[in-house]
C-alpha atoms as a PDB file:
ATOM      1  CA  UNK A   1       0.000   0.000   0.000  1.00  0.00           C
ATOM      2  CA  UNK A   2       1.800   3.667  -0.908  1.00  0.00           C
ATOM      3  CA  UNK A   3       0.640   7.301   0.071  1.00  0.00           C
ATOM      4  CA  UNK A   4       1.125   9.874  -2.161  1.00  0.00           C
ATOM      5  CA  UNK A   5       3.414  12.733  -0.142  1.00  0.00           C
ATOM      6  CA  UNK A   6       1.216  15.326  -1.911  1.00  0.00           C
ATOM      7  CA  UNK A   7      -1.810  14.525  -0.288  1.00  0.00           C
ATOM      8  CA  UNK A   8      -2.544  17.063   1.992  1.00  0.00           C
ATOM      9  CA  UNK A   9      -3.645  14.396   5.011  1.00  0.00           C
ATOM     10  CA  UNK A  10      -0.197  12.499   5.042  1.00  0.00           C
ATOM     11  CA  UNK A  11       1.483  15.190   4.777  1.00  0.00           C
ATOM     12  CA  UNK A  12       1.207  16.836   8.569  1.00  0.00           C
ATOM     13  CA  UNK A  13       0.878  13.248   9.480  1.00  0.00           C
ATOM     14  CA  UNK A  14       4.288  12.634   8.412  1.00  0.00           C
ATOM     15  CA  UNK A  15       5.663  16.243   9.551  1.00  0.00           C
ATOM     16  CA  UNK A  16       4.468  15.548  12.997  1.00  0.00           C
ATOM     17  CA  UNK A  17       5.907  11.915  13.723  1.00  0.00           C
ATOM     18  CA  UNK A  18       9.577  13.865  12.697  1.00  0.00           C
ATOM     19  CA  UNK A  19       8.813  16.151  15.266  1.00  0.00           C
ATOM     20  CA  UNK A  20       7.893  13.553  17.398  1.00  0.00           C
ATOM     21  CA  UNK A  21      11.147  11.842  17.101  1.00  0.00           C
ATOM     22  CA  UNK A  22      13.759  14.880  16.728  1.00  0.00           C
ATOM     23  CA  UNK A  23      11.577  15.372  20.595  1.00  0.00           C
ATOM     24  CA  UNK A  24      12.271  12.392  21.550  1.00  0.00           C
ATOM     25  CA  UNK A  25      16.098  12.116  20.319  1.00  0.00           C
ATOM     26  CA  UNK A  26      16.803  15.709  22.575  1.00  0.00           C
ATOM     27  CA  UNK A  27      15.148  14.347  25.564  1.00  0.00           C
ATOM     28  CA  UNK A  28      16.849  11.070  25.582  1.00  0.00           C
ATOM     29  CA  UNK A  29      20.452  13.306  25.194  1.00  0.00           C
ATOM     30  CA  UNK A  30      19.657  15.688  27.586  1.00  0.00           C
ATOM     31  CA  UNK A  31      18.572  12.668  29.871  1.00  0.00           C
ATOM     32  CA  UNK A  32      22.284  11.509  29.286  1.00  0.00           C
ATOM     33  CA  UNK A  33      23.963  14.996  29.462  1.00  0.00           C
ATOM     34  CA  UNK A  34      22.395  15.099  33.028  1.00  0.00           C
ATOM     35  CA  UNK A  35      23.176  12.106  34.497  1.00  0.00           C
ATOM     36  CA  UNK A  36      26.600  12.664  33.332  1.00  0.00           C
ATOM     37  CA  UNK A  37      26.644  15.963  34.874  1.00  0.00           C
ATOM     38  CA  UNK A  38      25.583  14.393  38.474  1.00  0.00           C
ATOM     39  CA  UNK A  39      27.739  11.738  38.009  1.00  0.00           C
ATOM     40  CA  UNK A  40      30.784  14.468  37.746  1.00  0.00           C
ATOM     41  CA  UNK A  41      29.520  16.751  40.317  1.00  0.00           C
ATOM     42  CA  UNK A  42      28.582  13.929  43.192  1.00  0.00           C
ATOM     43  CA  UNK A  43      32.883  13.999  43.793  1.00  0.00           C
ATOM     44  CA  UNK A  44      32.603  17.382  44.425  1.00  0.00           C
ATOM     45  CA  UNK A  45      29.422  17.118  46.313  1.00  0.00           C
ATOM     46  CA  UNK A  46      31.318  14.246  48.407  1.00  0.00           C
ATOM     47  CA  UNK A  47      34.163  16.944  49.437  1.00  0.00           C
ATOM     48  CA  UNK A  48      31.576  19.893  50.570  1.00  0.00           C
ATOM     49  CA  UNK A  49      29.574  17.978  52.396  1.00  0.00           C
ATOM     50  CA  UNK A  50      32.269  16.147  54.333  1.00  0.00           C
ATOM     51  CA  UNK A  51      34.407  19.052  54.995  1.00  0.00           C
ATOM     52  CA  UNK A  52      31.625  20.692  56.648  1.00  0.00           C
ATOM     53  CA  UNK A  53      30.452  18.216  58.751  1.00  0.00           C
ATOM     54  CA  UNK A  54      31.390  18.637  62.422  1.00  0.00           C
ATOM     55  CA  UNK A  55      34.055  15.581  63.878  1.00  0.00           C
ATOM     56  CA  UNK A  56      31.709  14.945  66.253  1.00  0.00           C
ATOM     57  CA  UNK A  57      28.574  13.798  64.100  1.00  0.00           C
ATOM     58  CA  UNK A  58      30.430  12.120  61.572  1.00  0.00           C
ATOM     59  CA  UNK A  59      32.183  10.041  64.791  1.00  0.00           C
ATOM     60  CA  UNK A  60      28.863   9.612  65.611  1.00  0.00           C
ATOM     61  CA  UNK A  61      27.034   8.289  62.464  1.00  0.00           C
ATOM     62  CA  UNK A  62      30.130   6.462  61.079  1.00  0.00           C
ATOM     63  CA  UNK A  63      28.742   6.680  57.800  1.00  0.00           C
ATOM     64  CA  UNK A  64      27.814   9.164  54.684  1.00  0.00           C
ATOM     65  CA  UNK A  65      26.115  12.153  55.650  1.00  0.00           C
ATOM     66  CA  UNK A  66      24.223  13.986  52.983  1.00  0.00           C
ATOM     67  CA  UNK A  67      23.947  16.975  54.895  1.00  0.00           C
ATOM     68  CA  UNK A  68      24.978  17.764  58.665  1.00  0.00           C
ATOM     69  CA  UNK A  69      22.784  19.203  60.616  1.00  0.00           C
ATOM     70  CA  UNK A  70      25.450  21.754  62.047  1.00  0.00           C
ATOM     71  CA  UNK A  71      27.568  23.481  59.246  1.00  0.00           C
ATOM     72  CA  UNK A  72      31.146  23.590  61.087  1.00  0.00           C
ATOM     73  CA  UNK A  73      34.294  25.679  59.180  1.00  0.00           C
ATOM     74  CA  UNK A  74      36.950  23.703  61.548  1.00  0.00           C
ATOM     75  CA  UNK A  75      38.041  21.656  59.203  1.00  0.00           C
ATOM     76  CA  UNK A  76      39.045  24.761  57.019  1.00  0.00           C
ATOM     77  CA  UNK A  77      40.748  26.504  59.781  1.00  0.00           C
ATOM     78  CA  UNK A  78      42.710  23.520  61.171  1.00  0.00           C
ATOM     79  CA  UNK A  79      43.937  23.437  56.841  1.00  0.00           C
ATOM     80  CA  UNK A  80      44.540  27.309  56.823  1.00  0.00           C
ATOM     81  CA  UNK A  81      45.183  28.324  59.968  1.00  0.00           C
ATOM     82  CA  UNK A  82      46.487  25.917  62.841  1.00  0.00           C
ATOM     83  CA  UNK A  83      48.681  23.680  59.867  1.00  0.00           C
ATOM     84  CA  UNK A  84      50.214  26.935  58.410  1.00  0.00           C
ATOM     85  CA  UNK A  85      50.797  27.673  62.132  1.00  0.00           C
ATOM     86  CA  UNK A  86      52.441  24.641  63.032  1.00  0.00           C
ATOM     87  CA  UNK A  87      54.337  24.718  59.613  1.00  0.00           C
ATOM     88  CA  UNK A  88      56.007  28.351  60.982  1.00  0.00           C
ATOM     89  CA  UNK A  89      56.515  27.001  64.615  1.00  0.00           C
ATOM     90  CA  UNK A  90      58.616  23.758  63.516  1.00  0.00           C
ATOM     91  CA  UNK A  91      59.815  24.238  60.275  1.00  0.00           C
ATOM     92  CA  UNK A  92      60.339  22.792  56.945  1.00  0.00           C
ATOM     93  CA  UNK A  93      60.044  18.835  58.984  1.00  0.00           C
ATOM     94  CA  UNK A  94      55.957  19.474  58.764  1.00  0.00           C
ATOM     95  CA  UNK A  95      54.513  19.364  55.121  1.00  0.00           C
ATOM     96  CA  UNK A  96      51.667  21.873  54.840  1.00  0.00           C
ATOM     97  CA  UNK A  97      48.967  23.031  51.950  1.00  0.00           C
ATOM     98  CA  UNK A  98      50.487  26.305  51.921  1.00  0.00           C
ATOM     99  CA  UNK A  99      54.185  25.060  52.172  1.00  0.00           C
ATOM    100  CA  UNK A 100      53.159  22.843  49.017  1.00  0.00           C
ATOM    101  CA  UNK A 101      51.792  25.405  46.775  1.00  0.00           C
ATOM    102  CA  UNK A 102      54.413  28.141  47.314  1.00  0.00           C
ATOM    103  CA  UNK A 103      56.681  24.865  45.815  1.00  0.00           C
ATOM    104  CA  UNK A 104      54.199  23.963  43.004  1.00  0.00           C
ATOM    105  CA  UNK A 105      54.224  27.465  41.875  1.00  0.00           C
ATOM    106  CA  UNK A 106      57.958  28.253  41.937  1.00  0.00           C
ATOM    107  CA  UNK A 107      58.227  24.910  39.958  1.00  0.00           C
ATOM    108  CA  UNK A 108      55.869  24.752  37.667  1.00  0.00           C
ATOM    109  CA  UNK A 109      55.995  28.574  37.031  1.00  0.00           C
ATOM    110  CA  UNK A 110      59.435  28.172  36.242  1.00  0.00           C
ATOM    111  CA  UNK A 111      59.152  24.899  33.679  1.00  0.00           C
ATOM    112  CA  UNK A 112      55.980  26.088  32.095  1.00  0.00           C
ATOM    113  CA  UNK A 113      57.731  29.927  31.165  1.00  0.00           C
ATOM    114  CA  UNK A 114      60.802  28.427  30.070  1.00  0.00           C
ATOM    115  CA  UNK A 115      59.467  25.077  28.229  1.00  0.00           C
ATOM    116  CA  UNK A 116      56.606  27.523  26.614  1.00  0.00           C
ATOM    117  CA  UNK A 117      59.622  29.528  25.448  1.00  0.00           C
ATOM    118  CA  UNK A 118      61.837  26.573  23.955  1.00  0.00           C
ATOM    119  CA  UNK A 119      58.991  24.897  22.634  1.00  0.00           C
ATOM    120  CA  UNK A 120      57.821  27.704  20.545  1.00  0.00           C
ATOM    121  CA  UNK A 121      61.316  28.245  19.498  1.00  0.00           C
ATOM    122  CA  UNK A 122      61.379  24.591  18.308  1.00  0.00           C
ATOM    123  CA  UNK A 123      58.490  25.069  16.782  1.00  0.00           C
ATOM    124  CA  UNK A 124      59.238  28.069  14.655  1.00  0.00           C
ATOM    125  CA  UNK A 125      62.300  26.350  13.320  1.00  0.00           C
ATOM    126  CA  UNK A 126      59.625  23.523  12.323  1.00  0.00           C
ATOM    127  CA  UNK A 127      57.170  25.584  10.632  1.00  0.00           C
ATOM    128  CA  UNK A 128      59.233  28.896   9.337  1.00  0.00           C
ATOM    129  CA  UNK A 129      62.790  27.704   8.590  1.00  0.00           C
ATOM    130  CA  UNK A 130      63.669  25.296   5.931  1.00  0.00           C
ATOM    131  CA  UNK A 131      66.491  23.357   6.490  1.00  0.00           C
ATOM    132  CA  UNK A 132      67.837  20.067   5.429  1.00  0.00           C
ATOM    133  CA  UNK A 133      65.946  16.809   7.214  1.00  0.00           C
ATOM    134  CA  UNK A 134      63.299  18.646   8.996  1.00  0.00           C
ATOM    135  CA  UNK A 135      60.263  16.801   8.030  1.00  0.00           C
ATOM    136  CA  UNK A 136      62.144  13.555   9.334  1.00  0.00           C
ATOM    137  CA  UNK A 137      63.133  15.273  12.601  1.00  0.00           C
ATOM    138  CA  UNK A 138      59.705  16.507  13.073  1.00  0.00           C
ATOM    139  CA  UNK A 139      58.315  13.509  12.462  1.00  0.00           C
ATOM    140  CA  UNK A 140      60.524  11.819  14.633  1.00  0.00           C
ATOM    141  CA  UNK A 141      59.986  14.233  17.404  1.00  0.00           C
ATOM    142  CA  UNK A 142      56.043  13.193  16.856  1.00  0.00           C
ATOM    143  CA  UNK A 143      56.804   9.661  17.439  1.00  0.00           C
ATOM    144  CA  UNK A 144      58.224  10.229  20.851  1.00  0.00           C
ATOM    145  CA  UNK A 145      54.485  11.268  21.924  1.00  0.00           C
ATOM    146  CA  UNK A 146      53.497   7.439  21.197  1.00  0.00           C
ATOM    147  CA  UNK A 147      55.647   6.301  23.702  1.00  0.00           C
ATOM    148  CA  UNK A 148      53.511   5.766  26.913  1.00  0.00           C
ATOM    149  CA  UNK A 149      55.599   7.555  29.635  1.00  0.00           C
ATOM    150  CA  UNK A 150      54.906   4.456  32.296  1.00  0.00           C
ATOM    151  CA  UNK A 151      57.467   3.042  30.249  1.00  0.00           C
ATOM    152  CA  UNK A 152      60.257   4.994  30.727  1.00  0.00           C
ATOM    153  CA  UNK A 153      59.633   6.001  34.405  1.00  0.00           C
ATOM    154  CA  UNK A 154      62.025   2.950  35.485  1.00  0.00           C
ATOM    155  CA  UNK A 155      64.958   3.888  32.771  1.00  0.00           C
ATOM    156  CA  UNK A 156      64.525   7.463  33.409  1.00  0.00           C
ATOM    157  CA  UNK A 157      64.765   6.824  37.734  1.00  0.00           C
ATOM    158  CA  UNK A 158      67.867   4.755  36.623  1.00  0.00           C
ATOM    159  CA  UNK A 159      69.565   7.554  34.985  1.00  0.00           C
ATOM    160  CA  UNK A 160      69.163   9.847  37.320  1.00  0.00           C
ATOM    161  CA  UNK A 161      70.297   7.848  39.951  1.00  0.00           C
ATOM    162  CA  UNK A 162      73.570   7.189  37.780  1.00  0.00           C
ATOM    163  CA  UNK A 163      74.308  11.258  37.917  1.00  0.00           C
ATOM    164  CA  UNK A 164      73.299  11.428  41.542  1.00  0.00           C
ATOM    165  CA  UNK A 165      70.146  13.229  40.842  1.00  0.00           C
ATOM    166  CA  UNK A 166      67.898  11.393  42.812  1.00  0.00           C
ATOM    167  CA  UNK A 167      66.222  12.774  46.407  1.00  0.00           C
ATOM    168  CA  UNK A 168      66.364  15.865  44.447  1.00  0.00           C
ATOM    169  CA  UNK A 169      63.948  18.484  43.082  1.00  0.00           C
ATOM    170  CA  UNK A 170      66.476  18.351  39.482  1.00  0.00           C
ATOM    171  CA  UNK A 171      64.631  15.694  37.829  1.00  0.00           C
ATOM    172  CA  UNK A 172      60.943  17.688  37.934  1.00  0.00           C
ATOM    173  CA  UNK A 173      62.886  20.713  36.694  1.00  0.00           C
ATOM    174  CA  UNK A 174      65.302  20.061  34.227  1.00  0.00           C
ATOM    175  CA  UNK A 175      63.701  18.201  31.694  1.00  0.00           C
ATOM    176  CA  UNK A 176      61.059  20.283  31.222  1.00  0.00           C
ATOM    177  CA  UNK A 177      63.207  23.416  30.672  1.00  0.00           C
ATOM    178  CA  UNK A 178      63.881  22.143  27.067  1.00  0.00           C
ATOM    179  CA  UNK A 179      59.752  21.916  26.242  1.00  0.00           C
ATOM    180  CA  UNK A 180      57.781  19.025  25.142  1.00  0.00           C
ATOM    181  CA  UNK A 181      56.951  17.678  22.051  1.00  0.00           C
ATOM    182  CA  UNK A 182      53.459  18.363  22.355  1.00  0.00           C
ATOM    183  CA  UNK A 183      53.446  22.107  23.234  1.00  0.00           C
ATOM    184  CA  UNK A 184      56.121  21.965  20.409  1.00  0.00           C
ATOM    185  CA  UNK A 185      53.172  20.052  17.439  1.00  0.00           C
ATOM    186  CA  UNK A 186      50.533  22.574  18.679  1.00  0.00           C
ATOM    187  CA  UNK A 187      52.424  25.750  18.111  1.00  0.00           C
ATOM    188  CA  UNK A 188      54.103  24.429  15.190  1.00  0.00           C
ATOM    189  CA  UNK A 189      50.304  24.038  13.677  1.00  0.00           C
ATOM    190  CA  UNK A 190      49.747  27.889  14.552  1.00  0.00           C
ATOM    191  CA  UNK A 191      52.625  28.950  12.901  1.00  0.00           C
ATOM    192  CA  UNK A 192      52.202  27.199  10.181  1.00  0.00           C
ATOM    193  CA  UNK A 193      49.250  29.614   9.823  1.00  0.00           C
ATOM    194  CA  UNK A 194      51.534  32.640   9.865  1.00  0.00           C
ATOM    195  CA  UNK A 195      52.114  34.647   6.328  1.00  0.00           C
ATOM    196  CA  UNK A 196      55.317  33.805   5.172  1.00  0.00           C
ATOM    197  CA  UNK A 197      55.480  37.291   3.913  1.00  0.00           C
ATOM    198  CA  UNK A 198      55.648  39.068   7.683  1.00  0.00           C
ATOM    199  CA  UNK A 199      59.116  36.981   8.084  1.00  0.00           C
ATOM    200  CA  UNK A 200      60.344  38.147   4.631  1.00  0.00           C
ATOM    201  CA  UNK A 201      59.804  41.591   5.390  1.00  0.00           C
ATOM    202  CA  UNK A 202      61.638  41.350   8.644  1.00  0.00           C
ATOM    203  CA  UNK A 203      64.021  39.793   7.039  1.00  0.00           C
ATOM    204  CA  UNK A 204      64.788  42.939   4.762  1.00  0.00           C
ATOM    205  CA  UNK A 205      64.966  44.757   7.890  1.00  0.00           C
ATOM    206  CA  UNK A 206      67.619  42.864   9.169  1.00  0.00           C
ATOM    207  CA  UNK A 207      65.905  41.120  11.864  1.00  0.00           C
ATOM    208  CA  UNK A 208      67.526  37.151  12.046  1.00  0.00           C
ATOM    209  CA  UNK A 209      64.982  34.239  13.153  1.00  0.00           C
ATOM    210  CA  UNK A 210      65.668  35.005  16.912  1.00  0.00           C
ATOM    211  CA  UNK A 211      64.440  38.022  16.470  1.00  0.00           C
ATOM    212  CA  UNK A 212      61.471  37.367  14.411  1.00  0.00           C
ATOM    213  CA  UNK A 213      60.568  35.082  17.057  1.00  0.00           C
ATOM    214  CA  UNK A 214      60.841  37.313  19.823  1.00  0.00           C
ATOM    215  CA  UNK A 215      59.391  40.582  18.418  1.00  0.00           C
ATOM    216  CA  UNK A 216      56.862  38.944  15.682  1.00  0.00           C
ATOM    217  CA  UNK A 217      55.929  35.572  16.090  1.00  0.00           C
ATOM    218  CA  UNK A 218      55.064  35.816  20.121  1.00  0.00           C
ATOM    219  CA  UNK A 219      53.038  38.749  20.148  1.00  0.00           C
ATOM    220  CA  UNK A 220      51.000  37.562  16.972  1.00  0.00           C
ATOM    221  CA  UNK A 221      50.652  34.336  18.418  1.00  0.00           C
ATOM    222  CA  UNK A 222      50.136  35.066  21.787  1.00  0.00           C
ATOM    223  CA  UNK A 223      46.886  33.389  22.531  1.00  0.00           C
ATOM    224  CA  UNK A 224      48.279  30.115  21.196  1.00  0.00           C
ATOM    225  CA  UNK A 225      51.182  30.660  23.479  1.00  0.00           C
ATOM    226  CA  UNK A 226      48.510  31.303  26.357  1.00  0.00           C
ATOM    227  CA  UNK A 227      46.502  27.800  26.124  1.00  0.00           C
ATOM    228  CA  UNK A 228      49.220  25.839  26.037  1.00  0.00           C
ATOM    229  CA  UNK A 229      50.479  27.604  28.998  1.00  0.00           C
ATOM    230  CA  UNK A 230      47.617  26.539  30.752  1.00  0.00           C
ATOM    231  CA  UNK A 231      47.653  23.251  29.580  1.00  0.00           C
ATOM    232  CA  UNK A 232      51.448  22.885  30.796  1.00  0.00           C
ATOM    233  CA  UNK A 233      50.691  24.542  34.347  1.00  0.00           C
ATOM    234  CA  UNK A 234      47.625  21.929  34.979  1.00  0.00           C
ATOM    235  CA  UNK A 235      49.549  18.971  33.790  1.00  0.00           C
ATOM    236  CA  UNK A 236      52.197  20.269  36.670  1.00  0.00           C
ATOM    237  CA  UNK A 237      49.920  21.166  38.999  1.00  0.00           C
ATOM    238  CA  UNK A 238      48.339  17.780  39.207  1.00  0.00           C
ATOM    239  CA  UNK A 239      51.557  15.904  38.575  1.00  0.00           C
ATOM    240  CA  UNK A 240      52.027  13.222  41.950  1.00  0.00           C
ATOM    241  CA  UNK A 241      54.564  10.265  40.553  1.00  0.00           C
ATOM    242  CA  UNK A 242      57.312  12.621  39.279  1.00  0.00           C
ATOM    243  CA  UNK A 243      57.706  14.260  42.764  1.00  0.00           C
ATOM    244  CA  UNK A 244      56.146  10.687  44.585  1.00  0.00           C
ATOM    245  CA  UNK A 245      59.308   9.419  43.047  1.00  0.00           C
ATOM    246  CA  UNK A 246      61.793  11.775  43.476  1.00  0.00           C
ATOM    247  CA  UNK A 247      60.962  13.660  47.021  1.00  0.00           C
ATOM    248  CA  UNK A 248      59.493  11.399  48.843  1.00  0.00           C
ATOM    249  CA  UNK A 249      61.822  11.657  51.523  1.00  0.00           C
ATOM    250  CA  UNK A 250      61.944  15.391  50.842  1.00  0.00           C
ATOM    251  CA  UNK A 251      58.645  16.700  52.806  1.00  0.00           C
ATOM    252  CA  UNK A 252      60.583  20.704  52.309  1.00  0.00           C
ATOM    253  CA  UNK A 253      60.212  20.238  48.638  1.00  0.00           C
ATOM    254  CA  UNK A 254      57.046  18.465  48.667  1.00  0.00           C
ATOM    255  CA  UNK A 255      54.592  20.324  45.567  1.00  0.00           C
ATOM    256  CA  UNK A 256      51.015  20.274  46.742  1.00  0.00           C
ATOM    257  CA  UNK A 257      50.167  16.888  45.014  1.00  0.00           C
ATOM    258  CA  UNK A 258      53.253  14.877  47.328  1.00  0.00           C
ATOM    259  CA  UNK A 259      51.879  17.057  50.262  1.00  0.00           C
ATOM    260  CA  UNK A 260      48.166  16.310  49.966  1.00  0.00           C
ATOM    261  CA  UNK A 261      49.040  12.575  50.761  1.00  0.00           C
ATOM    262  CA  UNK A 262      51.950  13.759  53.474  1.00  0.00           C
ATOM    263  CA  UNK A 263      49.355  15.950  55.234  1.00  0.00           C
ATOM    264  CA  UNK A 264      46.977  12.847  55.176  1.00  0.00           C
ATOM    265  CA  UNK A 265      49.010  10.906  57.363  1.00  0.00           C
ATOM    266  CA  UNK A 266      48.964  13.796  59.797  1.00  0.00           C
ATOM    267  CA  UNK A 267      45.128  14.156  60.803  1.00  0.00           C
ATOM    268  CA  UNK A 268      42.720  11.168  60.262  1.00  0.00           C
ATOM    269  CA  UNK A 269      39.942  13.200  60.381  1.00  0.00           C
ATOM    270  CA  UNK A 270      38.123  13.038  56.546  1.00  0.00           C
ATOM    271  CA  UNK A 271      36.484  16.233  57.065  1.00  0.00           C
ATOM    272  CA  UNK A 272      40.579  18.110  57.715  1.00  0.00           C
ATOM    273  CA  UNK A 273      41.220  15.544  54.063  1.00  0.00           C
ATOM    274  CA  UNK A 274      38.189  17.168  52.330  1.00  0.00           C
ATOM    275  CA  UNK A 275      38.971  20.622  53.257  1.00  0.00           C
ATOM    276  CA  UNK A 276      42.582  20.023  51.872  1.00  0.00           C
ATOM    277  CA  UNK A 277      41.341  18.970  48.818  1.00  0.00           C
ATOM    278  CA  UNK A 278      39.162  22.437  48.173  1.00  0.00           C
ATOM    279  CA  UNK A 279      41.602  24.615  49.311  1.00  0.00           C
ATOM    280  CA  UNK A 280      44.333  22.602  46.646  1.00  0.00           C
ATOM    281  CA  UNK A 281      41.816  22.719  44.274  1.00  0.00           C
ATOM    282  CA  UNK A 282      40.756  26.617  44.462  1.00  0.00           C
ATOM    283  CA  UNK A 283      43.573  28.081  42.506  1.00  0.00           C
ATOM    284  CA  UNK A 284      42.575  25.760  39.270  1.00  0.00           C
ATOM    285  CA  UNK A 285      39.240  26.796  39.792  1.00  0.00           C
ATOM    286  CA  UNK A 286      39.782  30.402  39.340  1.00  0.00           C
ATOM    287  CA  UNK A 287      42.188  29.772  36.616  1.00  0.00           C
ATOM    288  CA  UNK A 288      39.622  28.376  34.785  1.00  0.00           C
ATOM    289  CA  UNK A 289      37.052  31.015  35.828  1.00  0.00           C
ATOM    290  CA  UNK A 290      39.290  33.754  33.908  1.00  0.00           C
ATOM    291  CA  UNK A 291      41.086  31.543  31.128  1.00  0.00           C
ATOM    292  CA  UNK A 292      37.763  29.254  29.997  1.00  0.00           C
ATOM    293  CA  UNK A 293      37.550  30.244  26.283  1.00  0.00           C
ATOM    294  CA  UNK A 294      41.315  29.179  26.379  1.00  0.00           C
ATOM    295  CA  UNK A 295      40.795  25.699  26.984  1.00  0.00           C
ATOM    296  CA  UNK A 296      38.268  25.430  24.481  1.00  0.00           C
ATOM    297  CA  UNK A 297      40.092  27.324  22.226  1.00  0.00           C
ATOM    298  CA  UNK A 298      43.537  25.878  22.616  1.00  0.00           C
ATOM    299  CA  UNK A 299      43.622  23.074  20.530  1.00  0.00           C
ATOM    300  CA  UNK A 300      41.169  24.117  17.567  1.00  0.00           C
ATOM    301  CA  UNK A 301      43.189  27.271  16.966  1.00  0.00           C
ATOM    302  CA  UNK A 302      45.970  25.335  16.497  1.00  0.00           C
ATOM    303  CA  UNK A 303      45.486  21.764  15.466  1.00  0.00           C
ATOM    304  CA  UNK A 304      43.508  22.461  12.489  1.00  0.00           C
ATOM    305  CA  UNK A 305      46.111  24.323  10.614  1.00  0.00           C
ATOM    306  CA  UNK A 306      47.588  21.732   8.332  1.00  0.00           C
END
């Protein structure tokens, strides 16, 4: 049996079951979207509730507690106030929150300025300066991202125990000085987007490719430069087996990752753990607050540029 799609009663007929479905498709993905959403946002839930649940009635329940019946701040000031307190009073022999972010930021400040810098300067060579086997050292320079880095955490802890830099902060720092190959494809793909003719021109003006870097190529490029700053400064900030590895028995050096799990062994109270946790992650949380469009942005402005 066939309808003919100009007859004016199948017609709405079949305009109204699409309608029906394209309703039908958006409610079942919003359905999804949201239980996704709760399933990400219960963690968080987790550490608000717990951190402000008083000692006492969690001692007294011994189990999850959706939402206390007191609010109590303690376990904030014991995190803030009385660790950073005790941290003054006996030294560098008492790993605090504070004590580890004042050594995440001086270094992963320091490797993400300096590692931004060398990798764009890699990557300019890549993308602006011909020379002899560079498609074969780029590509090789690609390959090194396949390697998982699991793999070479053994061979690399062997090495630096060979040089004596082990029980050292060396090992987090050096390396990443001299960029990584990942900052150094991204920003390669920007400035591969570049006009040729802005180098040229310097060029006439007697600028050399140092220059043109420095004066041309970073200011044009400077939100590229910005989102994969961010990108490095996260993957830093949340690094734990590089410094797990390395300064474990160095509580003074401890980044905030290494001191999170010190400053557990400290206080067995989950509440004091919780509250550690928000005040660590706070300082991502704004970053993202003023740098959003950045980490949306970071990768489609410049891995799309072939």
């Amino acid at each position: 049996m066939t309808y003919n799609v100009t007859d004016s009663g199948a017609l709405p007929s079949v305009k109204k079951r699409a309608k029906l479905l394209r309703t039908i498709g958006k409610v079942v993905i919003y359905a999804v979207l949201v239980v996704y959403a709760v399933w990400v946002v219960f963690p968080f839930l987790v550490l608000v509730v717990t951190s402000l649940t008083p000692e006492v009635e969690m001692n007294a329940t011994m189990q999850f507690i959706w939402f206390p019946k007191k609010i109590s701040f303690a376990a904030f000031r014991t995190v803030l106030v009385d660790d950073i307190y005790a941290q003054l009073l006996y030294g560098d022999n008492l790993s605090s929150v504070l004590h580890g972010f004042i050594n995440t930021l001086w270094q992963v400040v320091s490797i993400t300025l300096i590692g931004l810098f060398i990798s764009g300067l890699s990557a300019y060579a890549f993308a602006k300066i011909p020379f002899k086997g560079r498609d074969a050292l780029f590509f090789c320079l690609i390959a090194t991202m396949m390697i998982p880095g699991a793999v070479l955490t053994m061979p690399s802890y062997l090495f630096y125990d060979a040089i004596h830099w082990t029980n050292s902060v060396l090992p987090l720092l050096v390396p990443g000085l001299f960029g990584a190959a990942g900052v150094t494809f991204f920003l390669r793909q920007f400035f591969m987007g570049l006009p040729d003719e802005l180098g040229e021109a310097a060029r006439i003006d007697g600028l050399h490719d140092f220059s043109i870097y420095v004066r041309m190529v970073i200011p044009l490029s400077a939100p590229a430069f910005l989102a994969q700053g961010v990108f490095m400064f996260i993957g830093g900030y949340n690094n734990y087996q590089g410094p797990l590895l390395y300064l474990g028995n160095l509580p003074e050096l401890a980044p905030l990752s290494l001191a999170l799990s010190l400053f557990q062994g400290g206080y067995g109270n989950p509440a004091v753990l919780c509250a550690s946790a928000l005040v660590a992650l706070l300082p991502l949380l704004v970053l993202y607050c003023f740098l959003q469009k950045y980490f949306t942005e970071g990768i489609a402005m410049s891995g799309l540029k072939a």
